[in-house]
C-alpha atoms as a PDB file:
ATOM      1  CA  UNK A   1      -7.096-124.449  15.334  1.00  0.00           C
ATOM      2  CA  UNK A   2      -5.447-120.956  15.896  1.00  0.00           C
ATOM      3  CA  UNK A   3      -7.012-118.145  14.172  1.00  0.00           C
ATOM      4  CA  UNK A   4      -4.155-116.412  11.773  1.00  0.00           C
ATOM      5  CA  UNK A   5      -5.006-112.489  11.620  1.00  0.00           C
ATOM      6  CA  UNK A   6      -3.994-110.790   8.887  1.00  0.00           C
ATOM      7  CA  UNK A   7      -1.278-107.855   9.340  1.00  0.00           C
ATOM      8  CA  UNK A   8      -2.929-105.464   7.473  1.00  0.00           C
ATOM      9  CA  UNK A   9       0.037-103.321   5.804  1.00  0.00           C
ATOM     10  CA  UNK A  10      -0.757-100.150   5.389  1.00  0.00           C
ATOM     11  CA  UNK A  11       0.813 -98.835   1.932  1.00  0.00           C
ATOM     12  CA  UNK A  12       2.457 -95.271   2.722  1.00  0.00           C
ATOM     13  CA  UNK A  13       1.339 -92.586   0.080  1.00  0.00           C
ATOM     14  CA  UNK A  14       4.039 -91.554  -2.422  1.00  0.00           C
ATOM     15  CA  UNK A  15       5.093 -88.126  -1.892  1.00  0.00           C
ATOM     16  CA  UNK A  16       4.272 -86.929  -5.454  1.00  0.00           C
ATOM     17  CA  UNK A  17       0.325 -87.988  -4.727  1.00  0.00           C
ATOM     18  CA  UNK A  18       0.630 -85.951  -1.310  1.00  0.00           C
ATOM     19  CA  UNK A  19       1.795 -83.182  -3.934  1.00  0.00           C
ATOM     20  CA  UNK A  20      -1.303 -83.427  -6.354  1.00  0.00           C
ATOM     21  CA  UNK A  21      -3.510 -83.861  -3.653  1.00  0.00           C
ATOM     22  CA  UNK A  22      -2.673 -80.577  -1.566  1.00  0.00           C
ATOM     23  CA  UNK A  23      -2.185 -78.449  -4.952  1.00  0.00           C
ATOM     24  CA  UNK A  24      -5.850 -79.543  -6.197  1.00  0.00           C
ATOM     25  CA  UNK A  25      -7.483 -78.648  -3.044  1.00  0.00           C
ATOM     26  CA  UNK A  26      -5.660 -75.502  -2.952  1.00  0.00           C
ATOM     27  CA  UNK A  27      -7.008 -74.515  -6.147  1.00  0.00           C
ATOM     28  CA  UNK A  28     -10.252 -75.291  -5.517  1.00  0.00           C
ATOM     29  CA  UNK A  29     -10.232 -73.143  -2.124  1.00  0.00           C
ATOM     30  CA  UNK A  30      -8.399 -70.278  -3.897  1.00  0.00           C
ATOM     31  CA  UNK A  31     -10.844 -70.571  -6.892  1.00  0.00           C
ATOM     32  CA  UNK A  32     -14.018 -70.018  -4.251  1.00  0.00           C
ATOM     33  CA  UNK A  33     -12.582 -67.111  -2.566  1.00  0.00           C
ATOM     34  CA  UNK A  34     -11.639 -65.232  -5.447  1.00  0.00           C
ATOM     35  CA  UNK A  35     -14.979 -65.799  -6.530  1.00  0.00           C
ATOM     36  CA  UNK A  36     -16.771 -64.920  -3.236  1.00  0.00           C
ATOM     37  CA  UNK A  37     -14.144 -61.724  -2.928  1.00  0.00           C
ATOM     38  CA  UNK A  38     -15.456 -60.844  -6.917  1.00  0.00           C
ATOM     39  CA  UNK A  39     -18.985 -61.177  -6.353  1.00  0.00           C
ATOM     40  CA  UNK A  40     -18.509 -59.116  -2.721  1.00  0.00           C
ATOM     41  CA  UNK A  41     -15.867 -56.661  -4.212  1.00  0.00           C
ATOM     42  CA  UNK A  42     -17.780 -56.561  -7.932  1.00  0.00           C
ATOM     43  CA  UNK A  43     -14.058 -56.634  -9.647  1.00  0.00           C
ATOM     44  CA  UNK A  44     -13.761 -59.280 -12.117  1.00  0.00           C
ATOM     45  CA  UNK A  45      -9.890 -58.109 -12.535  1.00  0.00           C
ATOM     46  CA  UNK A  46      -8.407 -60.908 -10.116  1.00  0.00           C
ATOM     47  CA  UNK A  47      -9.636 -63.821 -13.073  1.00  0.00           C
ATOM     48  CA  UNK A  48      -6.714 -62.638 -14.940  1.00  0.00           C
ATOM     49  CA  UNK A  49      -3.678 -63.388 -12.989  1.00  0.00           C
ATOM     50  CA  UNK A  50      -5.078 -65.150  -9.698  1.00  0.00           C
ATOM     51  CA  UNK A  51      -7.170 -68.119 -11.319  1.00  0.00           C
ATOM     52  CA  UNK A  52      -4.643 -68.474 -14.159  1.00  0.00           C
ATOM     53  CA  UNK A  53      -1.880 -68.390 -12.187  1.00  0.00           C
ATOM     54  CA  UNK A  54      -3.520 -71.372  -9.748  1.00  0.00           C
ATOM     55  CA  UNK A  55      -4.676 -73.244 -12.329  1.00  0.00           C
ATOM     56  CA  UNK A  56      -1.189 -73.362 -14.068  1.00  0.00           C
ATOM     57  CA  UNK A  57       0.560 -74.216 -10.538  1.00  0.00           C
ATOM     58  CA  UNK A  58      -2.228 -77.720 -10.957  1.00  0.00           C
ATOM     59  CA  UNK A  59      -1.627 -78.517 -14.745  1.00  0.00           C
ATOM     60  CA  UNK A  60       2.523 -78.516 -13.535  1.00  0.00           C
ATOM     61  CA  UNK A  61       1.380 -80.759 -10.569  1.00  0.00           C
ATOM     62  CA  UNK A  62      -0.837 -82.979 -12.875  1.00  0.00           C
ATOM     63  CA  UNK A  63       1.625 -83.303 -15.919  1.00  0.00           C
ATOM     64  CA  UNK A  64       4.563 -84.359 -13.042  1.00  0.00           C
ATOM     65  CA  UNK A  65       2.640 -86.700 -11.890  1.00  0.00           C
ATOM     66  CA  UNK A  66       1.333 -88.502 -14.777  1.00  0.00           C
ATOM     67  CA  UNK A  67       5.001 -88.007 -16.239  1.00  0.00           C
ATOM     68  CA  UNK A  68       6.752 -89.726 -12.749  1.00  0.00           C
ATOM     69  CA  UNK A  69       3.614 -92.570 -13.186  1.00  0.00           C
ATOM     70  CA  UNK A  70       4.241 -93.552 -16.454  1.00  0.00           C
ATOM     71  CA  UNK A  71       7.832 -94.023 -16.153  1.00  0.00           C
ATOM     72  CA  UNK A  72       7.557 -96.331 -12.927  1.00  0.00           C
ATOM     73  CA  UNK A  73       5.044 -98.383 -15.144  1.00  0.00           C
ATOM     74  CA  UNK A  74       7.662 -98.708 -18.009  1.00  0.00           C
ATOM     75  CA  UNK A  75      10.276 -99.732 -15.760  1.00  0.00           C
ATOM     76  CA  UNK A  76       7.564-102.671 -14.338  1.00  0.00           C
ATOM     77  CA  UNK A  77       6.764-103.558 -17.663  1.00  0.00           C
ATOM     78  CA  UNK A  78      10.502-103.871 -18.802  1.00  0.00           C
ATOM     79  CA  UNK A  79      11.145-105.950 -15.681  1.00  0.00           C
ATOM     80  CA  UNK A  80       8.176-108.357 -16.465  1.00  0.00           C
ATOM     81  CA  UNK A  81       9.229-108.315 -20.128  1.00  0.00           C
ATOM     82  CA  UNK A  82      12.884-109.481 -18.893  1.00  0.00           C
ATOM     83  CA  UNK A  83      11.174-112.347 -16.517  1.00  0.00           C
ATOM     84  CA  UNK A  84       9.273-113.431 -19.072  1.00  0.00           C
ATOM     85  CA  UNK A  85       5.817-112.878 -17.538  1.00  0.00           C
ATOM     86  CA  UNK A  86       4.226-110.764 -20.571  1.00  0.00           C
ATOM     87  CA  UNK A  87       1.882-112.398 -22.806  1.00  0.00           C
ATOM     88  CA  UNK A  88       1.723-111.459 -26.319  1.00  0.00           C
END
């Protein structure tokens, strides 16, 4: 008998993810050389308006993508709710 192979179907990554991903590990790199430039530099002044500013630029990432994930999981649970697949 013939072997099947699986395709193996690669899922492509949603845009927003690609978003969250690249804003987190900007903050984290920004976060380290602000901290290396204060400790060099012996200014603490940039943790007012650099680190806040970052940090605020990743809550807006997070809370748009927990806000675009929870309303593509209502509209799968309404569509399973109208086919009759939910249990309860």
């Amino acid at each position: 008998m013939r072997e099947r192979k699986r395709l193996s179907v690669k899922k492509k990554m949603e845009f927003s993810k690609k978003i969250l991903i690249v804003v987190s590990i900007a903050t984290v790199l920004i976060v380290i050389a602000s901290f290396v430039l204060m400790w060099r530099m012996m200014d603490l002044s940039p943790l007012s308006y650099i680190i806040t500013g970052i940090f605020a630029e990743l809550a807006s990432a997070t809370g748009f993508y927990y806000w675009k994930a929870k309303n593509e999981n209502m509209i799968k649970l309404t569509k399973d709710d109208e086919e009759g697949g939910a249990v309860g």
